[in-house]
N, C-alpha and C. Protein backbone atom coordinates (compact mmCIF):
# COMPACT_ATOMS: atom_id res chain seq x y z
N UNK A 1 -99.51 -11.77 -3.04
CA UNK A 1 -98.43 -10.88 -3.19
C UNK A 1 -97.11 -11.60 -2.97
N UNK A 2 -96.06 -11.58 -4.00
CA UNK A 2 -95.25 -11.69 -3.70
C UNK A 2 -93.65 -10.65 -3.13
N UNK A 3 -93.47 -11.11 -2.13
CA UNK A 3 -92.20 -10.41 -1.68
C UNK A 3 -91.26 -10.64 -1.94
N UNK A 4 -90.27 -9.59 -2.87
CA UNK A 4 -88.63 -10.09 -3.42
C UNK A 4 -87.84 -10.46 -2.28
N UNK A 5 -87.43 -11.77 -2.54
CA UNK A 5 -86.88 -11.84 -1.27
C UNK A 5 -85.04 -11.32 -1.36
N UNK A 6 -84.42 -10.81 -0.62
CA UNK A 6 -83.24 -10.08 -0.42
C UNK A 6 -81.89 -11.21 -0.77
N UNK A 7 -80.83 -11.42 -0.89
CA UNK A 7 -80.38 -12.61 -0.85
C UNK A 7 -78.61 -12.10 0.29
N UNK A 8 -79.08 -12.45 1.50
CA UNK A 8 -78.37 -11.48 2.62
C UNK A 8 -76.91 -12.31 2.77
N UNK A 9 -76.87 -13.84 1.96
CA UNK A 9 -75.82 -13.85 2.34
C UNK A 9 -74.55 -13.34 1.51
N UNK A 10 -75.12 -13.01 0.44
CA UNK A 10 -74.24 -12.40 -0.55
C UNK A 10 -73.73 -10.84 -0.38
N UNK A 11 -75.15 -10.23 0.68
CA UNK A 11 -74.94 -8.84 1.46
C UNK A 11 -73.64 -9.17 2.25
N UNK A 12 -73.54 -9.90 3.12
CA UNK A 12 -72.78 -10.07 4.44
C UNK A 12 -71.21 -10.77 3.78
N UNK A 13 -71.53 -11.21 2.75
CA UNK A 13 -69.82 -11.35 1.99
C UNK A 13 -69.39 -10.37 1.42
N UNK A 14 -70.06 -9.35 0.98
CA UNK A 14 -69.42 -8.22 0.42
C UNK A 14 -68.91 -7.38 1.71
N UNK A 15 -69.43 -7.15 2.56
CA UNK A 15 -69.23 -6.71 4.08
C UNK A 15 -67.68 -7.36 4.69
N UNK A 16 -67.93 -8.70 4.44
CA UNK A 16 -66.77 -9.00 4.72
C UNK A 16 -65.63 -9.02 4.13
N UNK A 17 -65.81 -9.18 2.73
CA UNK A 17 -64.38 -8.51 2.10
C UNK A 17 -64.08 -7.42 1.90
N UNK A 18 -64.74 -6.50 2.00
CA UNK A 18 -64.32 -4.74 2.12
C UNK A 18 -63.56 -4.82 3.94
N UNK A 19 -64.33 -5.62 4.34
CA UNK A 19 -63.56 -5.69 5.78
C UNK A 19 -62.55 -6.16 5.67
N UNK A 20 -62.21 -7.47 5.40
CA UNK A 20 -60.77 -8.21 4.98
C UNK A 20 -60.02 -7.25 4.11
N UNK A 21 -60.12 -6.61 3.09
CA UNK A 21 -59.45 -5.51 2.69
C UNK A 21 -58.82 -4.80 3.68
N UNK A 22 -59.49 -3.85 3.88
CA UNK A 22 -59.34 -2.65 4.93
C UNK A 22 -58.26 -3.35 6.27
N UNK A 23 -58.66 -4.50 6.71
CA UNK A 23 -57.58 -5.14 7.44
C UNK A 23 -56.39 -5.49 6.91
N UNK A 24 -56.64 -6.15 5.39
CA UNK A 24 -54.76 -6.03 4.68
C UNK A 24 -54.56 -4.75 4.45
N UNK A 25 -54.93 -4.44 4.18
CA UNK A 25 -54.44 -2.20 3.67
C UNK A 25 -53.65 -2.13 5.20
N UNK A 26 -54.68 -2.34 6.17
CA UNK A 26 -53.90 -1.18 7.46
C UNK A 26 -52.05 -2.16 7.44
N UNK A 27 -52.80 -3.65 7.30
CA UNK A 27 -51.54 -4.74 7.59
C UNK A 27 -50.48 -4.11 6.72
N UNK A 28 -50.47 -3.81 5.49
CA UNK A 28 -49.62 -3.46 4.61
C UNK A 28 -48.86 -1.94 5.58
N UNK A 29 -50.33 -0.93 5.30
CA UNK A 29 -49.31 -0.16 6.31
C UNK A 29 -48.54 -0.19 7.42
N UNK A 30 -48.90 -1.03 8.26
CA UNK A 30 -48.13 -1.08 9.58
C UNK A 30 -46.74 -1.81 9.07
N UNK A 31 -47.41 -2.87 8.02
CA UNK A 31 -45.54 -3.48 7.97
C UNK A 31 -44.41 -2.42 7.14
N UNK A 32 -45.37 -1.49 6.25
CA UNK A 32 -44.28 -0.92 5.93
C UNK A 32 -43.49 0.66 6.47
N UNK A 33 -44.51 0.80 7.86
CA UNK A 33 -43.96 2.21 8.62
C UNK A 33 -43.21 1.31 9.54
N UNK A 34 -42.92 0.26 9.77
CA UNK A 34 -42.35 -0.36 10.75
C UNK A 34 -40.81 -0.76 9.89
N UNK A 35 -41.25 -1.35 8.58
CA UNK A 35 -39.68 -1.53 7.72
C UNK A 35 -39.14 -0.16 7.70
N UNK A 36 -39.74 0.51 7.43
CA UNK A 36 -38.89 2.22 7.08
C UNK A 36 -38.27 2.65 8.48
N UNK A 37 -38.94 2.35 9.53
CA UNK A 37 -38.18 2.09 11.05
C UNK A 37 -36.81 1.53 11.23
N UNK A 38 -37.14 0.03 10.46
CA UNK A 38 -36.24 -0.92 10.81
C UNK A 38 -34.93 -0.64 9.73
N UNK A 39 -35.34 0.03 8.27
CA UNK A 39 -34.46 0.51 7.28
C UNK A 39 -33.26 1.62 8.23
N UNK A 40 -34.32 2.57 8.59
CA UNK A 40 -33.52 3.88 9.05
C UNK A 40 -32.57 3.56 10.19
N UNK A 41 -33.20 2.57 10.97
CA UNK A 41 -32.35 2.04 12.25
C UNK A 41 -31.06 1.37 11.61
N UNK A 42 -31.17 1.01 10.48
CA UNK A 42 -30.02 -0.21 10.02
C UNK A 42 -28.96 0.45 9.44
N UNK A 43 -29.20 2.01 8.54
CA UNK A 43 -28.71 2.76 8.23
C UNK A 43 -28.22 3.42 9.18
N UNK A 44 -28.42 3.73 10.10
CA UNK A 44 -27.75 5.03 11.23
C UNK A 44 -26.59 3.23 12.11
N UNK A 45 -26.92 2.46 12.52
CA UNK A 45 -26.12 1.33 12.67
C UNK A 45 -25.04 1.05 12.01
N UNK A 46 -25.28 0.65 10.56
CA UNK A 46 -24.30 1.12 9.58
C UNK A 46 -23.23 2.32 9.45
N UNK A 47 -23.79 3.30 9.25
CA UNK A 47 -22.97 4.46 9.65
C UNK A 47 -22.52 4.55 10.70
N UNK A 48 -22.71 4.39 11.33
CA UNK A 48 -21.49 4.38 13.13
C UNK A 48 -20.48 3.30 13.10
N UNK A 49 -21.13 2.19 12.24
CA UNK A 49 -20.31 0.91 11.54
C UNK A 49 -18.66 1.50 11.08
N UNK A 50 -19.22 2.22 9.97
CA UNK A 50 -18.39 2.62 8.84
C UNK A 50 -17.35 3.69 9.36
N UNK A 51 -17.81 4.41 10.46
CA UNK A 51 -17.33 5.56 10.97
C UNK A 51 -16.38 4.81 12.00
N UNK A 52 -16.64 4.01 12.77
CA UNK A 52 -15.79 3.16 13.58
C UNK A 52 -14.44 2.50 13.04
N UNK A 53 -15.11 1.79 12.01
CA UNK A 53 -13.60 1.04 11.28
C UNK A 53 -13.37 2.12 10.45
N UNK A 54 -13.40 3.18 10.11
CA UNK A 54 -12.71 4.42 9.60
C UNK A 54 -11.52 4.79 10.98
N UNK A 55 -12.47 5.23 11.59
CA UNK A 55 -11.40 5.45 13.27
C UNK A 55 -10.25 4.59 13.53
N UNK A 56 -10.66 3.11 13.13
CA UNK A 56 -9.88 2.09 13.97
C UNK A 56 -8.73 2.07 12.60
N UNK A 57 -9.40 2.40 11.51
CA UNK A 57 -7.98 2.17 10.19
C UNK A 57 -7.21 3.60 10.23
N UNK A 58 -7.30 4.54 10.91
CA UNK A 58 -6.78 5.85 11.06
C UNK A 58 -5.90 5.66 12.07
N UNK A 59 -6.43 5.17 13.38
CA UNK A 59 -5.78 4.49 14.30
C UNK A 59 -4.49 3.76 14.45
N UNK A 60 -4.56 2.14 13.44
CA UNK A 60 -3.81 1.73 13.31
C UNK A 60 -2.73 2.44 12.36
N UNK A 61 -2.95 2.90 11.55
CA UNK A 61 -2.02 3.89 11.00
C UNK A 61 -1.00 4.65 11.59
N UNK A 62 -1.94 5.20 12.52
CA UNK A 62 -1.24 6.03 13.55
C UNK A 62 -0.29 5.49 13.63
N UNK A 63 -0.83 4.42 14.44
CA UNK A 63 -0.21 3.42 15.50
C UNK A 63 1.31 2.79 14.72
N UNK A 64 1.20 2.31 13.46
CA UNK A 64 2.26 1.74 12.97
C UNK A 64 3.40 2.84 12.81
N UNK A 65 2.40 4.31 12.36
CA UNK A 65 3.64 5.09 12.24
C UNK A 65 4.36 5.56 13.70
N UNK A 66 4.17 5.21 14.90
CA UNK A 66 4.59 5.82 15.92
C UNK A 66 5.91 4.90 15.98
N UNK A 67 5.09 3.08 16.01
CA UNK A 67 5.65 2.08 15.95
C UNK A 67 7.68 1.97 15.01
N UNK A 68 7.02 2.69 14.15
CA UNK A 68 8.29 2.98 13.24
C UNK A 68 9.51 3.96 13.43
N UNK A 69 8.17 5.64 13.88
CA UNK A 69 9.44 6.17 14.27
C UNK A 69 10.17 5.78 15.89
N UNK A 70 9.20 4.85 16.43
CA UNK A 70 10.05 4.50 17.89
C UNK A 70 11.49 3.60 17.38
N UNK A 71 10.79 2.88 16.38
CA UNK A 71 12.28 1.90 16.25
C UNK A 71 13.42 2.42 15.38
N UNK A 72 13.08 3.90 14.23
CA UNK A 72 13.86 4.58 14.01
C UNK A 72 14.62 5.72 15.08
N UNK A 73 14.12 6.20 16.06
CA UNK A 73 15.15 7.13 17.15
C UNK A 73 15.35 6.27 17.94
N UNK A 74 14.92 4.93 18.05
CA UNK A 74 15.79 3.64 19.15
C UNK A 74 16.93 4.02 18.80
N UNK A 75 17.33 3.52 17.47
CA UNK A 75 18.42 3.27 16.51
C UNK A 75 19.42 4.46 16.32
N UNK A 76 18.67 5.60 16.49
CA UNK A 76 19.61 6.39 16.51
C UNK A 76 19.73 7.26 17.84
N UNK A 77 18.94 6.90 18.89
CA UNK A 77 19.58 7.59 20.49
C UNK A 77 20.02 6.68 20.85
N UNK A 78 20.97 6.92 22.12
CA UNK A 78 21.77 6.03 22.81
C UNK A 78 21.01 6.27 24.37
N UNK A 79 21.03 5.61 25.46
CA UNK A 79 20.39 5.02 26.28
C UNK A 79 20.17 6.75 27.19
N UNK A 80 21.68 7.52 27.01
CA UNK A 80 21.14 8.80 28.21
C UNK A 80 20.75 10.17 27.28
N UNK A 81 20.26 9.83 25.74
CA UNK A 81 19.61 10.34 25.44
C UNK A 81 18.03 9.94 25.29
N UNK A 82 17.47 8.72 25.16
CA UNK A 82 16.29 8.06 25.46
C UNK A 82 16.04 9.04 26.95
N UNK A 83 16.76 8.65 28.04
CA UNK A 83 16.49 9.30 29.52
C UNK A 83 16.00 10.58 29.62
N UNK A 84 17.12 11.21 28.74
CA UNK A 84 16.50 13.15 28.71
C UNK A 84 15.05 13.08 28.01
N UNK A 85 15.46 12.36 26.96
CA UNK A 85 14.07 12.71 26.17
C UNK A 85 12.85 12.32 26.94
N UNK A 86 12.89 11.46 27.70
CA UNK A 86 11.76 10.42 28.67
C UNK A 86 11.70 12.11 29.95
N UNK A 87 12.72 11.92 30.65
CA UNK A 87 12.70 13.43 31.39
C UNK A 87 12.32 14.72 30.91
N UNK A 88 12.37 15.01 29.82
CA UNK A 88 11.36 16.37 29.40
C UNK A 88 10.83 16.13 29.15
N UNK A 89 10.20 15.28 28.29
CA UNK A 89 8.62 14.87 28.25
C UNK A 89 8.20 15.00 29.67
N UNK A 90 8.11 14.58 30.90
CA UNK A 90 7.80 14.25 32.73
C UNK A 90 8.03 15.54 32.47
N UNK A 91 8.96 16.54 32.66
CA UNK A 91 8.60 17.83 33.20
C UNK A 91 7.98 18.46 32.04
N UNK A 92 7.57 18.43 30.96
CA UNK A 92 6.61 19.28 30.40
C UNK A 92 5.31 18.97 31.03
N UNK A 93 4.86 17.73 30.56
CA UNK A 93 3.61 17.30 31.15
C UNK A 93 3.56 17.63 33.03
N UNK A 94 4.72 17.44 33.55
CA UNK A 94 4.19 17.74 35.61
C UNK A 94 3.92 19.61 35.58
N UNK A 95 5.03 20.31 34.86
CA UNK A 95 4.94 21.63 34.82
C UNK A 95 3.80 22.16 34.91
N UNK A 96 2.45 22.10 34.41
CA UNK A 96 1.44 23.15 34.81
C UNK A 96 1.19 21.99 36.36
N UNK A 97 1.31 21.33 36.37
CA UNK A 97 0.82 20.58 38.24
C UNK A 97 1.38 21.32 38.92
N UNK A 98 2.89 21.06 38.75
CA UNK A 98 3.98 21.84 39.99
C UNK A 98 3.45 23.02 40.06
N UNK A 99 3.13 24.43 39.06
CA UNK A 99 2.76 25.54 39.21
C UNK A 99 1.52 25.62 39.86
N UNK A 100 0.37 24.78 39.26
CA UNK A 100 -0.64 24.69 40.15
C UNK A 100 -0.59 24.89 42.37
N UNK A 101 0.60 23.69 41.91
CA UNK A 101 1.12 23.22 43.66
C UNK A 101 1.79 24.38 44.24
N UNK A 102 2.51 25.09 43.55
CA UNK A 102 2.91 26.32 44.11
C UNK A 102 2.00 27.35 44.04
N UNK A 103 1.27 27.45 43.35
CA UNK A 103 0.03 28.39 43.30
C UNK A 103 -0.68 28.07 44.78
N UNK A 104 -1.13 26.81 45.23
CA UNK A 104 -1.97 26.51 45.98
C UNK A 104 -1.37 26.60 47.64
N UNK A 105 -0.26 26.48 47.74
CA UNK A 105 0.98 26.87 48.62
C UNK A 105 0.90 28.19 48.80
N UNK A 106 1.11 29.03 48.44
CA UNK A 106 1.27 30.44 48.07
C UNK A 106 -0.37 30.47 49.00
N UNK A 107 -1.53 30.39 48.51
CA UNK A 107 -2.52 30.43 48.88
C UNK A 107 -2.34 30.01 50.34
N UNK A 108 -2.10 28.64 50.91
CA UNK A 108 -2.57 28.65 51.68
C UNK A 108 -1.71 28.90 53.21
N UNK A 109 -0.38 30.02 52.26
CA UNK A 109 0.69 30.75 53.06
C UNK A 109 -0.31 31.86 53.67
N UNK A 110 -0.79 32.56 52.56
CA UNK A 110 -1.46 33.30 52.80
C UNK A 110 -2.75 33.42 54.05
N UNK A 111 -3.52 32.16 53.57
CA UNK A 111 -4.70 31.97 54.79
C UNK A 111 -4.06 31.83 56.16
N UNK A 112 -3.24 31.11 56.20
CA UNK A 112 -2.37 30.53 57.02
C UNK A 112 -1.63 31.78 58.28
N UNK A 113 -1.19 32.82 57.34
CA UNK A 113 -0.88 34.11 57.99
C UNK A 113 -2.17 34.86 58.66
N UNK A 114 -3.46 35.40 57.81
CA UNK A 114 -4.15 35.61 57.47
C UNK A 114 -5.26 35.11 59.29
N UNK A 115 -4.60 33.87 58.78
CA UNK A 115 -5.45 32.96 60.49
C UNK A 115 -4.77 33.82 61.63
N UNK A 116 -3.32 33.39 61.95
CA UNK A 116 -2.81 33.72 62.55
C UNK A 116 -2.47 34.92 62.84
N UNK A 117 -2.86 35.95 62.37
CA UNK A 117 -3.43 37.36 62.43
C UNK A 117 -4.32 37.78 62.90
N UNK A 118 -5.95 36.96 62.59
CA UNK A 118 -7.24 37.16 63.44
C UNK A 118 -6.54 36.47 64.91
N UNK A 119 -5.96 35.34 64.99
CA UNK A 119 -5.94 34.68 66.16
C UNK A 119 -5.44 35.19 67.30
N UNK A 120 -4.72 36.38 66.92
CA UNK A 120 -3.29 36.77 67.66
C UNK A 120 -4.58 38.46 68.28
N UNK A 121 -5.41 39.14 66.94
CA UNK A 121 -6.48 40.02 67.44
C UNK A 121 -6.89 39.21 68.39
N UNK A 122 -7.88 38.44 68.49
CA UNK A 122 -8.58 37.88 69.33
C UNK A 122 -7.99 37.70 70.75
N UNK A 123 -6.88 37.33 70.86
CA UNK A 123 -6.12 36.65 72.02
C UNK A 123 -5.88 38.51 72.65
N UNK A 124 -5.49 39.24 72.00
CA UNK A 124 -5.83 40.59 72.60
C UNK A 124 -6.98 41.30 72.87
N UNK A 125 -7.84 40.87 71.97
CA UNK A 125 -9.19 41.65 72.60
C UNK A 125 -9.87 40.67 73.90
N UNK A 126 -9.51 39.31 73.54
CA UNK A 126 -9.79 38.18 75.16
C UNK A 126 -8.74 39.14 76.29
N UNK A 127 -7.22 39.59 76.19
CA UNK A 127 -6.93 39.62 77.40
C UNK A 127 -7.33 40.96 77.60
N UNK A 128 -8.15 42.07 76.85
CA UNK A 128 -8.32 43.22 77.60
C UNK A 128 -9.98 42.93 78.36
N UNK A 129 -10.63 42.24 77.91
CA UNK A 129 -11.53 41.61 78.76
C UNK A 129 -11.03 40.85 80.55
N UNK A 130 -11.56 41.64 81.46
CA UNK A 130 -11.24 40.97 82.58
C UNK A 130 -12.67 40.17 83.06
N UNK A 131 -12.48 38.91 83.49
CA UNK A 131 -12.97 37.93 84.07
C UNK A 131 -12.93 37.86 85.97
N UNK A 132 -13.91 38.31 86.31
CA UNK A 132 -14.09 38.76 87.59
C UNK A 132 -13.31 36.88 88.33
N UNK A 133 -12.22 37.48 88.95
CA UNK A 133 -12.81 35.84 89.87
C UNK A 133 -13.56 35.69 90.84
N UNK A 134 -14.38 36.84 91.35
CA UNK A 134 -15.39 35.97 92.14
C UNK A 134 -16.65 37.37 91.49
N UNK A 135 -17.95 36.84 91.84
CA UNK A 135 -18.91 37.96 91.75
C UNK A 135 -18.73 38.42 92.91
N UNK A 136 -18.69 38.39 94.03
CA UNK A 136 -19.27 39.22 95.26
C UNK A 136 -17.78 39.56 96.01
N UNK A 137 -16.92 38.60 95.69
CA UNK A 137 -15.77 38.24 96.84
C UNK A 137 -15.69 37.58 98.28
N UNK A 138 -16.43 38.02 99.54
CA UNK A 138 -16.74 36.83 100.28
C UNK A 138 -18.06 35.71 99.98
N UNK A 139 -18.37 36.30 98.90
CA UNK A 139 -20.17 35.77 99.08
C UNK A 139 -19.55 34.07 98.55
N UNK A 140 -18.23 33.63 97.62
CA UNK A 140 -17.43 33.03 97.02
C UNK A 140 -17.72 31.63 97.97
N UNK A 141 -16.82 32.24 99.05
CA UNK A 141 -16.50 31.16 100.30
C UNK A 141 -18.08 30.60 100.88
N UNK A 142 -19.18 31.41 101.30
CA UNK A 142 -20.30 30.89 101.22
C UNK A 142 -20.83 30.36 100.74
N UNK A 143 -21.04 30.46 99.17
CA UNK A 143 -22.11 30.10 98.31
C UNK A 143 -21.33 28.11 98.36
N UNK A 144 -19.67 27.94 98.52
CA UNK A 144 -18.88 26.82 97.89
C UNK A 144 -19.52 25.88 99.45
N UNK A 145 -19.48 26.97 100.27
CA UNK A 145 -19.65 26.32 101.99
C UNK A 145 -21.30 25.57 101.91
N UNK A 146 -22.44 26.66 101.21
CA UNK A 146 -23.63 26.12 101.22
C UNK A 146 -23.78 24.90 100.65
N UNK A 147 -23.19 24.72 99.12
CA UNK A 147 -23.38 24.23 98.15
C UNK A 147 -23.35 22.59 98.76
N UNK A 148 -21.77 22.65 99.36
CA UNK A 148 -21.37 21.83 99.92
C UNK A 148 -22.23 21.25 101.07
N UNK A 149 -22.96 21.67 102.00
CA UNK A 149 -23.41 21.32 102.56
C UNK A 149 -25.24 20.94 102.20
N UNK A 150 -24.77 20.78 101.03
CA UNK A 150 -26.15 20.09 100.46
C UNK A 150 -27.51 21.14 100.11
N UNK A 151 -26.85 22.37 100.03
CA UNK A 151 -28.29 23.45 99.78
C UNK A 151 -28.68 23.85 98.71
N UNK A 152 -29.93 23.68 97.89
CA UNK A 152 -29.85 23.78 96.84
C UNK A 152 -29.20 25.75 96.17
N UNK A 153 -29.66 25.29 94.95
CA UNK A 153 -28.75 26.84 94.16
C UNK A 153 -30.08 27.51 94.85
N UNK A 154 -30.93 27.47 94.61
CA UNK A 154 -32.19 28.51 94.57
C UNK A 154 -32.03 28.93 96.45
N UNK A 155 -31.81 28.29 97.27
CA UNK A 155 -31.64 28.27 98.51
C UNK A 155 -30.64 29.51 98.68
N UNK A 156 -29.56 29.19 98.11
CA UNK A 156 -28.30 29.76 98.29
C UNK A 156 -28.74 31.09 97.78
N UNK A 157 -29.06 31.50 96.70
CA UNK A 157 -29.64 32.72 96.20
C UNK A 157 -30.34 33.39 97.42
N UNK A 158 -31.77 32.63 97.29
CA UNK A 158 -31.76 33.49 98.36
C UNK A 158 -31.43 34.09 99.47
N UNK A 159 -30.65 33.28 99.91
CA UNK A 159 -30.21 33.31 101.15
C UNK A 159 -29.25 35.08 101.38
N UNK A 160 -28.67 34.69 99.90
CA UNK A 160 -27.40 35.60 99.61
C UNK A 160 -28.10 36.77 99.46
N UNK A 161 -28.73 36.86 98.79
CA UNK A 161 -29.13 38.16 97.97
C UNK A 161 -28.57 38.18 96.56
N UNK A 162 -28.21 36.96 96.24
CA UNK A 162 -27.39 37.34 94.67
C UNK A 162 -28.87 36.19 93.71
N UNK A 163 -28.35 36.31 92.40
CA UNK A 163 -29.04 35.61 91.32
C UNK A 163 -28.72 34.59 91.18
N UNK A 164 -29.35 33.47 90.38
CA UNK A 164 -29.40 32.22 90.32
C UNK A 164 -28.12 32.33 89.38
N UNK A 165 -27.71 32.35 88.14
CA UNK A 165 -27.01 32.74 87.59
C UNK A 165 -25.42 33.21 88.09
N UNK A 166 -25.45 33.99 89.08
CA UNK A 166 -24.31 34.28 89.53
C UNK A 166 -24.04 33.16 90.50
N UNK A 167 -25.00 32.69 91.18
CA UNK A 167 -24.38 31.24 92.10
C UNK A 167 -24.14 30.31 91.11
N UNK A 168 -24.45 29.83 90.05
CA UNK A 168 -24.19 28.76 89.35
C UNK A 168 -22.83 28.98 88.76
N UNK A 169 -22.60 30.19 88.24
CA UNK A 169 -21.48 30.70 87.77
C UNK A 169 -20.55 30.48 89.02
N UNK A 170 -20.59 30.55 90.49
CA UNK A 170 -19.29 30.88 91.56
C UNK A 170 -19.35 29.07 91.45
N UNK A 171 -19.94 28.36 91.13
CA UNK A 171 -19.74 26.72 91.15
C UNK A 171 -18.93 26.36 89.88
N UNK A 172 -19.67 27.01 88.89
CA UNK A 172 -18.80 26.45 87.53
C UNK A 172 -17.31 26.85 88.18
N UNK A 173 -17.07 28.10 88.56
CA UNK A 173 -15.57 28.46 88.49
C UNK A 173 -14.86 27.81 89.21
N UNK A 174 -15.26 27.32 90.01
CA UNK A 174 -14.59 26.63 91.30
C UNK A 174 -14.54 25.18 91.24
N UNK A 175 -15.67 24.42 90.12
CA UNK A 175 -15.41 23.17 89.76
C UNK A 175 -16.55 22.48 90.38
N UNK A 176 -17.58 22.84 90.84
CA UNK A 176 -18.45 22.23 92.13
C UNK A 176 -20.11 21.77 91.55
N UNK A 177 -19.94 22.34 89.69
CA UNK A 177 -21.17 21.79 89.53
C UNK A 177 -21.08 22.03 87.81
């Protein structure tokens, strides 16, 4: 029996050029979604190009015509009309500031009063508040006599009959602790 024999290397070259294909195809595509990238990028570059030296030739235009009429009203103002004209220009342009500045003045006339109004309540509702000067009245001279002689607060309390609180308080007032 004979067996046809296959002839595989002619299999495995066709394999490989459908492969080599398929690898230039994708190559083709990638180079040309990447040019249409690099196209569109060059175009929007361009245009900001074109739009720029449009600006800058509008510009100089400007510029020459300012250039011209400066050296035409040179020619025809004299030095303390240049000044006025230089001075109203400064107060048109400071005018909304200054108003601002007086606006903000005005304001802080107002707070300003406004303070000194609560401050002046307060200082009356402090002096109808009275501030005992002593809690007990003789207990005063004791608690300063104990203190002094080295006894603690809690000592002194008891001793007194008053609260911890109120002896600490007859020291604050008197300066002693």
């Amino acid at each position: 029996m004979n067996i046809p024999q296959i002839d595989l290397s002619h299999f495995h070259i066709e394999y490989i050029i459908v492969l080599m294909a398929g690898i230039i195809l994708y190559l083709l595509y990638y180079v040309f979604t990447k040019d249409a990238n690099y196209t569109k990028n060059i175009r929007s570059v361009a245009t900001a190009t074109e739009e720029l030296n449009r600006e800058i030739f509008y510009l100089t235009k400007k510029l020459e015509e300012t250039q011209k009429n400066i050296t035409e009203n040179s020619q025809r103002m004299n030095d303390s009309q240049i000044y006025e004209e230089i001075e109203r220009s400064v107060y048109d342009m400071m005018n909304p500031f200054t108003q601002g500045m007086q606006q903000l003045q005005e304001s802080i006339n107002y707070l300003e009063s406004e303070l000194n109004t609560r401050i002046s309540q307060l200082e009356n509702g402090v002096k109808q508040i009275s501030i005992p000067t002593s809690v007990h009245g003789n207990d005063d001279e004791k608690i300063i006599s104990l203190f002094q002689q080295s006894v603690s607060v809690d000592t002194i309390s008891k001793e007194l009959h008053i609260s911890k609180p109120e002896v600490e308080f007859v020291l604050k007032i008197n300066q002693l602790q």
